[in-house]
PDB file of N, CA and C in Angstrom:
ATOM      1  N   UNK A   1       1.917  -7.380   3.198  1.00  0.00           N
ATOM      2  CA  UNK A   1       1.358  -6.073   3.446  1.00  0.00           C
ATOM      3  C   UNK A   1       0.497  -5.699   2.254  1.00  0.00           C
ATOM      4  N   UNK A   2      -0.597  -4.971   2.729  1.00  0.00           N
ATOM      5  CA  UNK A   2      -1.755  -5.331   1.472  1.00  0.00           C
ATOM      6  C   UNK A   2      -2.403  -3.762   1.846  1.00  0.00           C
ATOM      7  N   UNK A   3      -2.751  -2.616   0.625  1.00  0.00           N
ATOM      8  CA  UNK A   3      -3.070  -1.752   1.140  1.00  0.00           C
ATOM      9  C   UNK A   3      -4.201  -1.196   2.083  1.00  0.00           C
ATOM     10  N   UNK A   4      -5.509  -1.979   1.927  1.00  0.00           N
ATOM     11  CA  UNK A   4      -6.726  -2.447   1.829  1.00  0.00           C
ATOM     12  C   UNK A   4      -6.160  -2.509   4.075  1.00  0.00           C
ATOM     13  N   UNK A   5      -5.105  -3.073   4.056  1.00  0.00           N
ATOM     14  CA  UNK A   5      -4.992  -3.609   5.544  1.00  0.00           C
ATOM     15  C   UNK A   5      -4.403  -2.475   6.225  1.00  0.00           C
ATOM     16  N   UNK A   6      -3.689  -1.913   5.109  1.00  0.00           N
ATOM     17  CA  UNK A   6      -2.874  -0.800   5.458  1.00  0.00           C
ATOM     18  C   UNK A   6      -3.726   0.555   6.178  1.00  0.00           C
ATOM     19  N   UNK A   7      -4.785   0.566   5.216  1.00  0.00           N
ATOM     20  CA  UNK A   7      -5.429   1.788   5.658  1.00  0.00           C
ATOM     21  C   UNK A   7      -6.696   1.402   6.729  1.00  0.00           C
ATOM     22  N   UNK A   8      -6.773   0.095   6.729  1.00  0.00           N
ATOM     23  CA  UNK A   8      -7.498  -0.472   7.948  1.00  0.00           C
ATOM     24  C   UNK A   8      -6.853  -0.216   9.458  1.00  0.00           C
ATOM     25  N   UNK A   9      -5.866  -0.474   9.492  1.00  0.00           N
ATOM     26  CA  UNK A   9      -5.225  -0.832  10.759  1.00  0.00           C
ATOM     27  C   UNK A   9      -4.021  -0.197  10.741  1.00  0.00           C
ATOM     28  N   UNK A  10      -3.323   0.708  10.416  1.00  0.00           N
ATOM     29  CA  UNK A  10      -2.162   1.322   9.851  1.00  0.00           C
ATOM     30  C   UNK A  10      -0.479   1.032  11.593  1.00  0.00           C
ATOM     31  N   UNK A  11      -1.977   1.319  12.579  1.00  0.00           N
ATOM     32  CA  UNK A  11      -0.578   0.923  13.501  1.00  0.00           C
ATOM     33  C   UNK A  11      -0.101  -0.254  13.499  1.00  0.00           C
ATOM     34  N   UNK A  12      -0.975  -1.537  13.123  1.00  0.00           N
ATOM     35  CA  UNK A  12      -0.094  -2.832  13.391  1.00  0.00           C
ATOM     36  C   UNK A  12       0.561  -2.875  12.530  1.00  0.00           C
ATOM     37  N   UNK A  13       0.190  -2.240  11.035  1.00  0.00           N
ATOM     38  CA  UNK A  13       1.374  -2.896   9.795  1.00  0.00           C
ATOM     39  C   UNK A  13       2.187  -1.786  10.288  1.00  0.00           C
ATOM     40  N   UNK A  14       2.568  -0.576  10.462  1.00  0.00           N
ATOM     41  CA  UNK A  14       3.539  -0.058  10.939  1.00  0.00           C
ATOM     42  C   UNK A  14       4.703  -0.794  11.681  1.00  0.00           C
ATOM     43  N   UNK A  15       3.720  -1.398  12.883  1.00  0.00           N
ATOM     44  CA  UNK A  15       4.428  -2.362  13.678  1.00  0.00           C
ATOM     45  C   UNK A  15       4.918  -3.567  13.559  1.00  0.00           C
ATOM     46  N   UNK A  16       4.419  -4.200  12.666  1.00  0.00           N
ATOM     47  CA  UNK A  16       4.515  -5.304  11.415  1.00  0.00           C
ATOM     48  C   UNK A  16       6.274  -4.709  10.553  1.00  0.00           C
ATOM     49  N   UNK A  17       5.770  -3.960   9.694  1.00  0.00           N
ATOM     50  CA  UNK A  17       7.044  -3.842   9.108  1.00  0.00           C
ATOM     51  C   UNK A  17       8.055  -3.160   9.749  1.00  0.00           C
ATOM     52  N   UNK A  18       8.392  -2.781  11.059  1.00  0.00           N
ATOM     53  CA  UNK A  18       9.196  -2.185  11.724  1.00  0.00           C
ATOM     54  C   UNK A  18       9.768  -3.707  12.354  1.00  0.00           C
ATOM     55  N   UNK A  19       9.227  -4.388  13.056  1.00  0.00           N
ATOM     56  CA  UNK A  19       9.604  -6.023  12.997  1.00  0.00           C
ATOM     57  C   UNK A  19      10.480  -6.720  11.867  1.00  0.00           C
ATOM     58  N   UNK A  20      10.215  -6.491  10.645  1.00  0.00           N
ATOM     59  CA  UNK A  20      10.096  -6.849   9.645  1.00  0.00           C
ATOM     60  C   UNK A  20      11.544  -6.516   9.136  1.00  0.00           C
ATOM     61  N   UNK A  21      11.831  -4.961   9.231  1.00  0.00           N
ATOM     62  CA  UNK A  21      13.235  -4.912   9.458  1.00  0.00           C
ATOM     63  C   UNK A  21      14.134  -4.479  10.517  1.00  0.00           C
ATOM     64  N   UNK A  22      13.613  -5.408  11.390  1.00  0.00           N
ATOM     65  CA  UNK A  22      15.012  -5.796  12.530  1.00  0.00           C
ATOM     66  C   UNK A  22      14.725  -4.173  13.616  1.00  0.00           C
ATOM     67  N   UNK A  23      13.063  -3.471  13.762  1.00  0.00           N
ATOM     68  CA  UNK A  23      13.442  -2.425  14.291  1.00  0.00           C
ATOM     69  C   UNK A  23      11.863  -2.451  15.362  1.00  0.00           C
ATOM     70  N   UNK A  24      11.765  -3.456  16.088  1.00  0.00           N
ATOM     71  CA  UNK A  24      10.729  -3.427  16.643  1.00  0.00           C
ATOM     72  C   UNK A  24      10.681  -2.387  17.861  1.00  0.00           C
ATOM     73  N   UNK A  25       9.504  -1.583  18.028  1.00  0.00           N
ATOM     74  CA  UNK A  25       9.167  -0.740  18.571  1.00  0.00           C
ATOM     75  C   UNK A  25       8.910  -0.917  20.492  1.00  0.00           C
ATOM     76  N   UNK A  26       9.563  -0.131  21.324  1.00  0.00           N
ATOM     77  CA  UNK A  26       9.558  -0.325  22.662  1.00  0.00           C
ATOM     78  C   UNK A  26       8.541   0.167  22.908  1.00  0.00           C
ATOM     79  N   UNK A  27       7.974  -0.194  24.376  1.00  0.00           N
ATOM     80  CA  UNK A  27       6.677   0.366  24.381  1.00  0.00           C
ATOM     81  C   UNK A  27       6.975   1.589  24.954  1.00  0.00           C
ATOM     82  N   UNK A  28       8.003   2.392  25.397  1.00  0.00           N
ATOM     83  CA  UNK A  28       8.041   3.501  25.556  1.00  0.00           C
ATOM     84  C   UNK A  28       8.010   4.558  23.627  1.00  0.00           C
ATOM     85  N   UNK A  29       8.898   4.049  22.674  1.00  0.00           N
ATOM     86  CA  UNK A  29       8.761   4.588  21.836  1.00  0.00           C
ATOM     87  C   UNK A  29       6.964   4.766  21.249  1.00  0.00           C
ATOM     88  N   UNK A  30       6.067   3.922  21.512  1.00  0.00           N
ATOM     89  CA  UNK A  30       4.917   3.778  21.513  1.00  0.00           C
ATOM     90  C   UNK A  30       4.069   4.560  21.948  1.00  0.00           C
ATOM     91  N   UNK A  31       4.651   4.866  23.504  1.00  0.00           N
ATOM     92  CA  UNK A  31       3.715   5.726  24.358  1.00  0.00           C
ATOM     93  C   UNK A  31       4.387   7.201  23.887  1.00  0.00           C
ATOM     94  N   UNK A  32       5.648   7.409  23.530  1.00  0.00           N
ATOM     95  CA  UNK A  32       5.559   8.917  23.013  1.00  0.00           C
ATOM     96  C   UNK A  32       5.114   9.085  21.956  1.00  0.00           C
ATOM     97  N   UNK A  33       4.293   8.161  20.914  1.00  0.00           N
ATOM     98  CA  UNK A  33       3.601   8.431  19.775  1.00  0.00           C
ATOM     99  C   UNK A  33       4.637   8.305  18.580  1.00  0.00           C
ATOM    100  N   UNK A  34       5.389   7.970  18.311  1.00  0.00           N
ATOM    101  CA  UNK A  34       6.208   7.684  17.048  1.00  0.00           C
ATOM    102  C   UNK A  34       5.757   6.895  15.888  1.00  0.00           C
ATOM    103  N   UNK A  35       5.017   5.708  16.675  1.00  0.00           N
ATOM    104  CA  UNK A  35       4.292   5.642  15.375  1.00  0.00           C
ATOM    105  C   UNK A  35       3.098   6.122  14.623  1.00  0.00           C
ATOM    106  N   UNK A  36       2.670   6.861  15.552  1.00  0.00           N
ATOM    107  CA  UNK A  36       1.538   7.882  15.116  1.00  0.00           C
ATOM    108  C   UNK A  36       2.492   9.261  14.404  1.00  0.00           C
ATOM    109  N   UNK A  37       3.567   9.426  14.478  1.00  0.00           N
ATOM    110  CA  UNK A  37       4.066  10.316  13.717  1.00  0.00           C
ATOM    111  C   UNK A  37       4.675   9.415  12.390  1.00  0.00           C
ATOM    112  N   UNK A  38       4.988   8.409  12.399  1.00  0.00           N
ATOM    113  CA  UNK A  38       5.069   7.589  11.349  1.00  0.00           C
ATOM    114  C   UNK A  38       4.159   7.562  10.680  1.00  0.00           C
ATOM    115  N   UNK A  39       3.003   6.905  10.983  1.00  0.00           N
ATOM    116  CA  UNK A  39       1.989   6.683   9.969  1.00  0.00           C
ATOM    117  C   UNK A  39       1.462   8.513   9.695  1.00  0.00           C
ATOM    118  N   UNK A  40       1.599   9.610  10.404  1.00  0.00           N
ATOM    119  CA  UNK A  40       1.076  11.128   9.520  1.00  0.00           C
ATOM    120  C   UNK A  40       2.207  11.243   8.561  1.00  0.00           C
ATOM    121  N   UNK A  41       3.611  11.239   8.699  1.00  0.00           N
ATOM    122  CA  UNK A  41       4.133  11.380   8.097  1.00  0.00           C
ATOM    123  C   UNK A  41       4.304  10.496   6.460  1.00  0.00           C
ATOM    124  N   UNK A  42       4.075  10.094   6.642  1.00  0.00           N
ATOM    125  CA  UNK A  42       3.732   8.504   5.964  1.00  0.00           C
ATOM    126  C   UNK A  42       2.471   8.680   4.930  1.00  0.00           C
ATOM    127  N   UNK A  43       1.695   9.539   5.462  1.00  0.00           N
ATOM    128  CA  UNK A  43       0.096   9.206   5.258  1.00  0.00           C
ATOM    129  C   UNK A  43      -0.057   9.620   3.896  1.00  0.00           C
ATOM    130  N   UNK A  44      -0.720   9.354   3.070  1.00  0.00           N
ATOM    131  CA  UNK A  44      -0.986   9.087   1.373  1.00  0.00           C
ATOM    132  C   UNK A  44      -1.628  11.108   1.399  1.00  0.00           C
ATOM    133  N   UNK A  45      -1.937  11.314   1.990  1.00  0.00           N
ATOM    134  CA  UNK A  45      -2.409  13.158   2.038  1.00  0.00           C
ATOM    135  C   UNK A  45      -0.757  13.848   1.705  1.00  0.00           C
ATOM    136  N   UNK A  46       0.064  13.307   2.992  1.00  0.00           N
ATOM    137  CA  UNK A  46       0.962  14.005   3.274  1.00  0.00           C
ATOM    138  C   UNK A  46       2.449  13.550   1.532  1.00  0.00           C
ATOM    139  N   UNK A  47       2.281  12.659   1.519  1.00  0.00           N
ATOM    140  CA  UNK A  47       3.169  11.820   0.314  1.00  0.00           C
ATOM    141  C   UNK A  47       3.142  12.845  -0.823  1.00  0.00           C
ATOM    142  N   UNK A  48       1.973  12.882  -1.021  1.00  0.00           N
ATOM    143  CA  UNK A  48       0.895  13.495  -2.201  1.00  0.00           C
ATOM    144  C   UNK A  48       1.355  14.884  -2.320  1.00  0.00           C
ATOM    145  N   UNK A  49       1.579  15.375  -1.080  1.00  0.00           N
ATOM    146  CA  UNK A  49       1.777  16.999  -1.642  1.00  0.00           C
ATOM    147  C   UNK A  49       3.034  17.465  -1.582  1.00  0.00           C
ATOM    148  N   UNK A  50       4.265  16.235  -1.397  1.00  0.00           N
ATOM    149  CA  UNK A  50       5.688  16.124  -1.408  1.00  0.00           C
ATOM    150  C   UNK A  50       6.206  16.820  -2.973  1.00  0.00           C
ATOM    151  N   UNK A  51       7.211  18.252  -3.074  1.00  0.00           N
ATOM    152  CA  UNK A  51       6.992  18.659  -4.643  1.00  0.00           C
ATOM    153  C   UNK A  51       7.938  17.416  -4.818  1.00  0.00           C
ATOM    154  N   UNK A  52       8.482  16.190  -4.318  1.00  0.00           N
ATOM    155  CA  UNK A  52       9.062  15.443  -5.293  1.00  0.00           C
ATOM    156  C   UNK A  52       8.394  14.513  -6.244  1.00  0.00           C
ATOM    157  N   UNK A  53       7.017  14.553  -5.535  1.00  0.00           N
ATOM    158  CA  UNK A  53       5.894  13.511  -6.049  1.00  0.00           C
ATOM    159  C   UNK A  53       5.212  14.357  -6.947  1.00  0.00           C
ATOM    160  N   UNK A  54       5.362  15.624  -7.376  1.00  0.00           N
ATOM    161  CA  UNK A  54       4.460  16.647  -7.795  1.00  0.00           C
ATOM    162  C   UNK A  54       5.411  16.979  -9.654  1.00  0.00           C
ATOM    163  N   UNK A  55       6.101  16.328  -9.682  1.00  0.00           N
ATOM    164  CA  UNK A  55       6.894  16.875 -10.428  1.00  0.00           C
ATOM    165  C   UNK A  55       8.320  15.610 -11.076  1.00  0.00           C
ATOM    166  N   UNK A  56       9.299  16.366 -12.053  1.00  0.00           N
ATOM    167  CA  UNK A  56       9.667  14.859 -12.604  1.00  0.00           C
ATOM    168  C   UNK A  56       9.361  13.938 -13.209  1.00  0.00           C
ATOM    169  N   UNK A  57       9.493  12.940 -13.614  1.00  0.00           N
ATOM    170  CA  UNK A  57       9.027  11.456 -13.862  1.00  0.00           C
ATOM    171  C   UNK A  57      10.015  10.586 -13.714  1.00  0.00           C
ATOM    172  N   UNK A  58       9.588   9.258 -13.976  1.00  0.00           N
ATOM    173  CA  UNK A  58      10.318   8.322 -13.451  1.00  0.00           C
ATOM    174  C   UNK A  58      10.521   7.707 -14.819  1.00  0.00           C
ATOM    175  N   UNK A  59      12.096   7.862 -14.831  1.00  0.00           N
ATOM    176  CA  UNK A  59      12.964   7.179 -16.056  1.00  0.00           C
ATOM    177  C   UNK A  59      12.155   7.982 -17.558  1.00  0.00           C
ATOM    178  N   UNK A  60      11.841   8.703 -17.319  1.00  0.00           N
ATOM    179  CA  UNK A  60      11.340   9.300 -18.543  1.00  0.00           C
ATOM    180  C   UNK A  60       9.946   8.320 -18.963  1.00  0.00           C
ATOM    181  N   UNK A  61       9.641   7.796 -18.273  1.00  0.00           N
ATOM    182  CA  UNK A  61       8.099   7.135 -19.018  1.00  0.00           C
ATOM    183  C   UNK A  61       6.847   7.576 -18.383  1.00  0.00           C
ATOM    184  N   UNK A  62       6.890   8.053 -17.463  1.00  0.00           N
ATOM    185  CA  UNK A  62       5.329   8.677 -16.628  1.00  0.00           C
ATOM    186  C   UNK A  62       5.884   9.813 -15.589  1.00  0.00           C
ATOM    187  N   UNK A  63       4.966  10.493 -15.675  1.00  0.00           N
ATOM    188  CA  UNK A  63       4.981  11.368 -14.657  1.00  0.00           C
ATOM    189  C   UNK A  63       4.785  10.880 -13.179  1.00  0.00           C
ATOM    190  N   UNK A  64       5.644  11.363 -12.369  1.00  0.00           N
ATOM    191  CA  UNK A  64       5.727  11.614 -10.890  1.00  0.00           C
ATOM    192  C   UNK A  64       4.168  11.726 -10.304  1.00  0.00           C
ATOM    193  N   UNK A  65       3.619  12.233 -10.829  1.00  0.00           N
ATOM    194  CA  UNK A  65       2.386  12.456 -10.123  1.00  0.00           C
ATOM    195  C   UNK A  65       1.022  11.794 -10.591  1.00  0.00           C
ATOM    196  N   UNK A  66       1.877  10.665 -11.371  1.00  0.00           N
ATOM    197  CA  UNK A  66       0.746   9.746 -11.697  1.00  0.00           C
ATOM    198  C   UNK A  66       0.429   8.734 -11.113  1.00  0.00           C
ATOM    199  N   UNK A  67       1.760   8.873  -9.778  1.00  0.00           N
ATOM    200  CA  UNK A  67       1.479   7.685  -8.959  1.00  0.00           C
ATOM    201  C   UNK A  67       0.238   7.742  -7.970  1.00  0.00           C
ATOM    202  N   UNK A  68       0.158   8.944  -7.725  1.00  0.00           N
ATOM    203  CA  UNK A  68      -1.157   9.404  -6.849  1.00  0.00           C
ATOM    204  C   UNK A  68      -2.109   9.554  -7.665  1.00  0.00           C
ATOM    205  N   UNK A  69      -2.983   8.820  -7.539  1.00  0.00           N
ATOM    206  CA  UNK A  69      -4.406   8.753  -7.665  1.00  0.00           C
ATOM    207  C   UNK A  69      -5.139   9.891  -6.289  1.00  0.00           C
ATOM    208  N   UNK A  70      -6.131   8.680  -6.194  1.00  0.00           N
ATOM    209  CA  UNK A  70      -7.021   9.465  -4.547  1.00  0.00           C
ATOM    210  C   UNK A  70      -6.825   8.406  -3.487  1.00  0.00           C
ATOM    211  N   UNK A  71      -6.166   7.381  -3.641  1.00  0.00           N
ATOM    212  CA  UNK A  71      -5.667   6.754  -2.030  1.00  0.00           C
ATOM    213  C   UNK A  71      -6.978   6.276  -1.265  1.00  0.00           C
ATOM    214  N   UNK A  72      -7.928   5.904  -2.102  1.00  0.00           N
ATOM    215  CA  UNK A  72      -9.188   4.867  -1.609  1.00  0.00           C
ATOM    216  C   UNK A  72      -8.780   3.748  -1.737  1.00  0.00           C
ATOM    217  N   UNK A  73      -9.415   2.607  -1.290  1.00  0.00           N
ATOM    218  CA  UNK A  73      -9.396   1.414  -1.304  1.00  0.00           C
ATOM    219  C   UNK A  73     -10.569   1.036  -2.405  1.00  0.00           C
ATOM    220  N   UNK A  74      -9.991   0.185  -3.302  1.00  0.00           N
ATOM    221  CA  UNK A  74     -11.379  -0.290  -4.325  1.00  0.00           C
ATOM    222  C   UNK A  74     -11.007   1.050  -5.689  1.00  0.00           C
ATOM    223  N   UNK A  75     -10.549   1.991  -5.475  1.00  0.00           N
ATOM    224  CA  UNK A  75     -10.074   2.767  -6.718  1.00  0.00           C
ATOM    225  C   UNK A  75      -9.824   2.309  -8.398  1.00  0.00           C
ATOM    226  N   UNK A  76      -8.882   1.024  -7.676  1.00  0.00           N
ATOM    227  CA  UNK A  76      -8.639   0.333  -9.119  1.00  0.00           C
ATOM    228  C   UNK A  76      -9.648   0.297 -10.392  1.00  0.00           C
ATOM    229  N   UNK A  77     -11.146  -0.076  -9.245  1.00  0.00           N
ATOM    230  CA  UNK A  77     -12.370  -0.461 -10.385  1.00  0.00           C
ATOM    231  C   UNK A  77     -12.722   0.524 -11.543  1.00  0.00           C
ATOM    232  N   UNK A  78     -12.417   1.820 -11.112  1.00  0.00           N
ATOM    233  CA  UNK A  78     -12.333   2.774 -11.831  1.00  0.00           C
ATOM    234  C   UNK A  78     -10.927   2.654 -13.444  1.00  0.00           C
ATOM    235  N   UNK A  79     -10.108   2.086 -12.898  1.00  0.00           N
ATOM    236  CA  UNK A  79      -9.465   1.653 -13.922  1.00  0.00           C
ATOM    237  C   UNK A  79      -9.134   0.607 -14.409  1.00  0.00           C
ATOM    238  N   UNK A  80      -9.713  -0.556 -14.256  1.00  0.00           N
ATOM    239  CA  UNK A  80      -9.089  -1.703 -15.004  1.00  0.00           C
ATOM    240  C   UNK A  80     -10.621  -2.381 -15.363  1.00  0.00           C
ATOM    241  N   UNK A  81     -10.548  -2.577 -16.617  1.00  0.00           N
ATOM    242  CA  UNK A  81     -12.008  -3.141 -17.146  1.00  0.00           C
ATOM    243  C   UNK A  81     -11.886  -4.637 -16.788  1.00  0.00           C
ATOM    244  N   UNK A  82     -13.324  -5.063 -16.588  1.00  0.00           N
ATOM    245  CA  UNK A  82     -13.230  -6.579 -16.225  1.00  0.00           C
ATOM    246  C   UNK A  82     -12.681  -7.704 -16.627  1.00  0.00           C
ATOM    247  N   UNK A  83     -11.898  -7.677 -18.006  1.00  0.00           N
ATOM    248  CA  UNK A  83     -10.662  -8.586 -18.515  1.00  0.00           C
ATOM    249  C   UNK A  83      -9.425  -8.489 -17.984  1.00  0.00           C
ATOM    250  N   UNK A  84      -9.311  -7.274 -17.399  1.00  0.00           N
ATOM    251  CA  UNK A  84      -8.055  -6.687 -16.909  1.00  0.00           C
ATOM    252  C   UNK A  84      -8.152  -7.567 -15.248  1.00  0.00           C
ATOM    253  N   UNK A  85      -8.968  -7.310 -15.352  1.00  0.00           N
ATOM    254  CA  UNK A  85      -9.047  -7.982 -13.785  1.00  0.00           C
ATOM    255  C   UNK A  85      -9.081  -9.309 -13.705  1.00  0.00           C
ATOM    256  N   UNK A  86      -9.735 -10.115 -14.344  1.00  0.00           N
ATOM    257  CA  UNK A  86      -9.180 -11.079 -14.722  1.00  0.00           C
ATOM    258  C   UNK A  86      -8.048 -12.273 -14.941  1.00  0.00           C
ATOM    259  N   UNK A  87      -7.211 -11.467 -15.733  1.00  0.00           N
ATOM    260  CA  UNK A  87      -6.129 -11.280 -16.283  1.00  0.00           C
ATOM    261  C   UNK A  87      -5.517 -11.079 -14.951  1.00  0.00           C
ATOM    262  N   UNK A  88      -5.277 -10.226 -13.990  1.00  0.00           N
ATOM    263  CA  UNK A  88      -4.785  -9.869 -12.782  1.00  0.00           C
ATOM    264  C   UNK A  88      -4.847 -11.121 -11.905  1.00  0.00           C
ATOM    265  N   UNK A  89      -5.802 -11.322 -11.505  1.00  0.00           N
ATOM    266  CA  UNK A  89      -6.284 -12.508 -10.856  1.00  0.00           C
ATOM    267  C   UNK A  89      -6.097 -13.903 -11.332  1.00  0.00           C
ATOM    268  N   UNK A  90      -5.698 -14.157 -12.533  1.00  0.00           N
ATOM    269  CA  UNK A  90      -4.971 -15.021 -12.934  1.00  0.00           C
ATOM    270  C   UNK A  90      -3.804 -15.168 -12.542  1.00  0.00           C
ATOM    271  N   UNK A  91      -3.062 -14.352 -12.465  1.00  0.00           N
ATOM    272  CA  UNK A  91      -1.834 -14.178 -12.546  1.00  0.00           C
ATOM    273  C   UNK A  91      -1.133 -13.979 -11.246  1.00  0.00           C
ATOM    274  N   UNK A  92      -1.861 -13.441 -10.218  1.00  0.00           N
ATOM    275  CA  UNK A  92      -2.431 -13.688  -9.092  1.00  0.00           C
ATOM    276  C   UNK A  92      -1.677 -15.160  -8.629  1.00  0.00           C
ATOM    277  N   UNK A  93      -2.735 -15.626  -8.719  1.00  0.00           N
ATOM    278  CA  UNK A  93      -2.845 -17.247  -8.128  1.00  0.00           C
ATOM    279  C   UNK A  93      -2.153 -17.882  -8.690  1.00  0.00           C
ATOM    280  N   UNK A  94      -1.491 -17.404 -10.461  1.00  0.00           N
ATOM    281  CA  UNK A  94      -0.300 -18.431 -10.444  1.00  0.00           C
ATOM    282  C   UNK A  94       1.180 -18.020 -10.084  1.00  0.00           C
ATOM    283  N   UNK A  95       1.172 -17.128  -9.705  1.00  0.00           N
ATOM    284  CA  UNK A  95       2.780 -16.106  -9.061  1.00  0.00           C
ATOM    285  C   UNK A  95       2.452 -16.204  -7.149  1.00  0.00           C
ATOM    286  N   UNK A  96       1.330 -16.605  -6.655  1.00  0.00           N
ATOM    287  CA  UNK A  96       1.739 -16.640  -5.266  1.00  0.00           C
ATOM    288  C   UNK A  96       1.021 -18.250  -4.781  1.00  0.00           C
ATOM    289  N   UNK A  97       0.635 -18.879  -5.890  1.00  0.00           N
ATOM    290  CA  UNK A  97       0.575 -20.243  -5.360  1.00  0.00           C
ATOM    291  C   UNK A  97       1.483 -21.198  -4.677  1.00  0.00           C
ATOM    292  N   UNK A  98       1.020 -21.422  -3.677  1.00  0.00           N
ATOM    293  CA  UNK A  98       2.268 -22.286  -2.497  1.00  0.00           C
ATOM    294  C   UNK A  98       2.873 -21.477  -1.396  1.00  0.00           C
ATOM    295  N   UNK A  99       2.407 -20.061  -2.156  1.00  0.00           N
ATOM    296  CA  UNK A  99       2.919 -19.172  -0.537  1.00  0.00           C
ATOM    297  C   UNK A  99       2.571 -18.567   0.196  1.00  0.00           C
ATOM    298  N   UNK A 100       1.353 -18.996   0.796  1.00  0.00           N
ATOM    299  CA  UNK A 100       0.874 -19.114   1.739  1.00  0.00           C
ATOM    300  C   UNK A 100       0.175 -17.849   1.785  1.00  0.00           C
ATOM    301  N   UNK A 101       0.291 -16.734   0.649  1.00  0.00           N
ATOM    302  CA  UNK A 101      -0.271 -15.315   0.874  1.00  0.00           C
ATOM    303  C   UNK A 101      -1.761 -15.247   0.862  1.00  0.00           C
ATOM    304  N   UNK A 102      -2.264 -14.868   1.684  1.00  0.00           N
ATOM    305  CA  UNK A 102      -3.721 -14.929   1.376  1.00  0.00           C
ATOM    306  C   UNK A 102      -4.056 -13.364   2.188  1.00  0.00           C
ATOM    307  N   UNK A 103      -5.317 -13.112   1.017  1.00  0.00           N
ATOM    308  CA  UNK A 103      -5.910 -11.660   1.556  1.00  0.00           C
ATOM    309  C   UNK A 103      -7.591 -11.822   2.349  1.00  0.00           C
ATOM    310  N   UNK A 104      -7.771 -11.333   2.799  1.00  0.00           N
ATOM    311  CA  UNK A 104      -9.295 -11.209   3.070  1.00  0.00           C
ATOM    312  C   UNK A 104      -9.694 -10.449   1.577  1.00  0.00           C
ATOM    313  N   UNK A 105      -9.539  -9.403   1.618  1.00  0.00           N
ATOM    314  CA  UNK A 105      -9.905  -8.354   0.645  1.00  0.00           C
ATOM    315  C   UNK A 105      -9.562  -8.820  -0.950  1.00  0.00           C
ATOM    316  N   UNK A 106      -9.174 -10.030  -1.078  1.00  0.00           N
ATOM    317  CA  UNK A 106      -9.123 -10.474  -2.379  1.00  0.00           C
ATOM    318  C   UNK A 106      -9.547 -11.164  -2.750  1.00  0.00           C
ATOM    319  N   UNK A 107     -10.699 -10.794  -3.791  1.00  0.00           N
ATOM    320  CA  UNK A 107     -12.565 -11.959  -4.486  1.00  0.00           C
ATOM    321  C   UNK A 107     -11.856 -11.995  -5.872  1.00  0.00           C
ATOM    322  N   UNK A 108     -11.309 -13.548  -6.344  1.00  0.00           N
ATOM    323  CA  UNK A 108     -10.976 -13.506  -7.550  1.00  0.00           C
ATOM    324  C   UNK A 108     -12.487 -13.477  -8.443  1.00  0.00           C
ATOM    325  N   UNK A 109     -12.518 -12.752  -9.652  1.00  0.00           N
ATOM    326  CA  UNK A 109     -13.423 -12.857 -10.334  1.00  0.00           C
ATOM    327  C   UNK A 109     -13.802 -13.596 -11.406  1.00  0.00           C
ATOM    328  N   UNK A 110     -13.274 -14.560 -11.395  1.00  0.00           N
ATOM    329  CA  UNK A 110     -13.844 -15.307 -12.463  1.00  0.00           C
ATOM    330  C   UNK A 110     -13.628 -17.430 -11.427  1.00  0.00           C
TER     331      UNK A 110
END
């Protein structure tokens, strides 16, 4: 599950990870819209203005609300300078080599 796919197509990975754990969807649960209330409920708008996400931090090292950014795709570029990425993409290909993971949406850069 890759976010990039996530916000592409949100009902199949819904439907994807509902499979995924042992809870695949009937097509009646379908036709009353559940997973369309899944994915609003769900949705990076709605997450975002949760006061649990607004507030707190996690283990005392960052704030709660640093996990939200703006929920674009491609955002990262804004933060990681081109060594960083790099570096990512290295690390990348040697932590998922052999398993079969492959993205569309992922141009190693170097």
């Amino acid at each position: 599950m890759e976010y990039e796919g996530l916000k592409q197509d949100p009902k199949a990975y819904v439907k994807k990870l509902a499979e995924f754990v042992g809870y695949p969807f009937s097509q009646l649960e379908q036709e009353k819209g559940i997973i369309d209330d899944i994915i609003k409920l769900c949705s990076f708008e709605n997450l975002k203005k949760m006061k649990v996400n607004n507030s707190g931090d996690a283990y005392g090292i960052f704030e709660n609300k640093a996990l939200f950014r703006k929920g674009e795709v491609g955002d990262w570029t804004n933060y990681l300078t081109p060594s960083m990425t790099k570096m990512f993409d290295q690390n990348f290909h040697e932590k998922f080599k052999g398993t079969g993971f492959n993205s569309k949406y992922y141009q190693p850069s170097f």
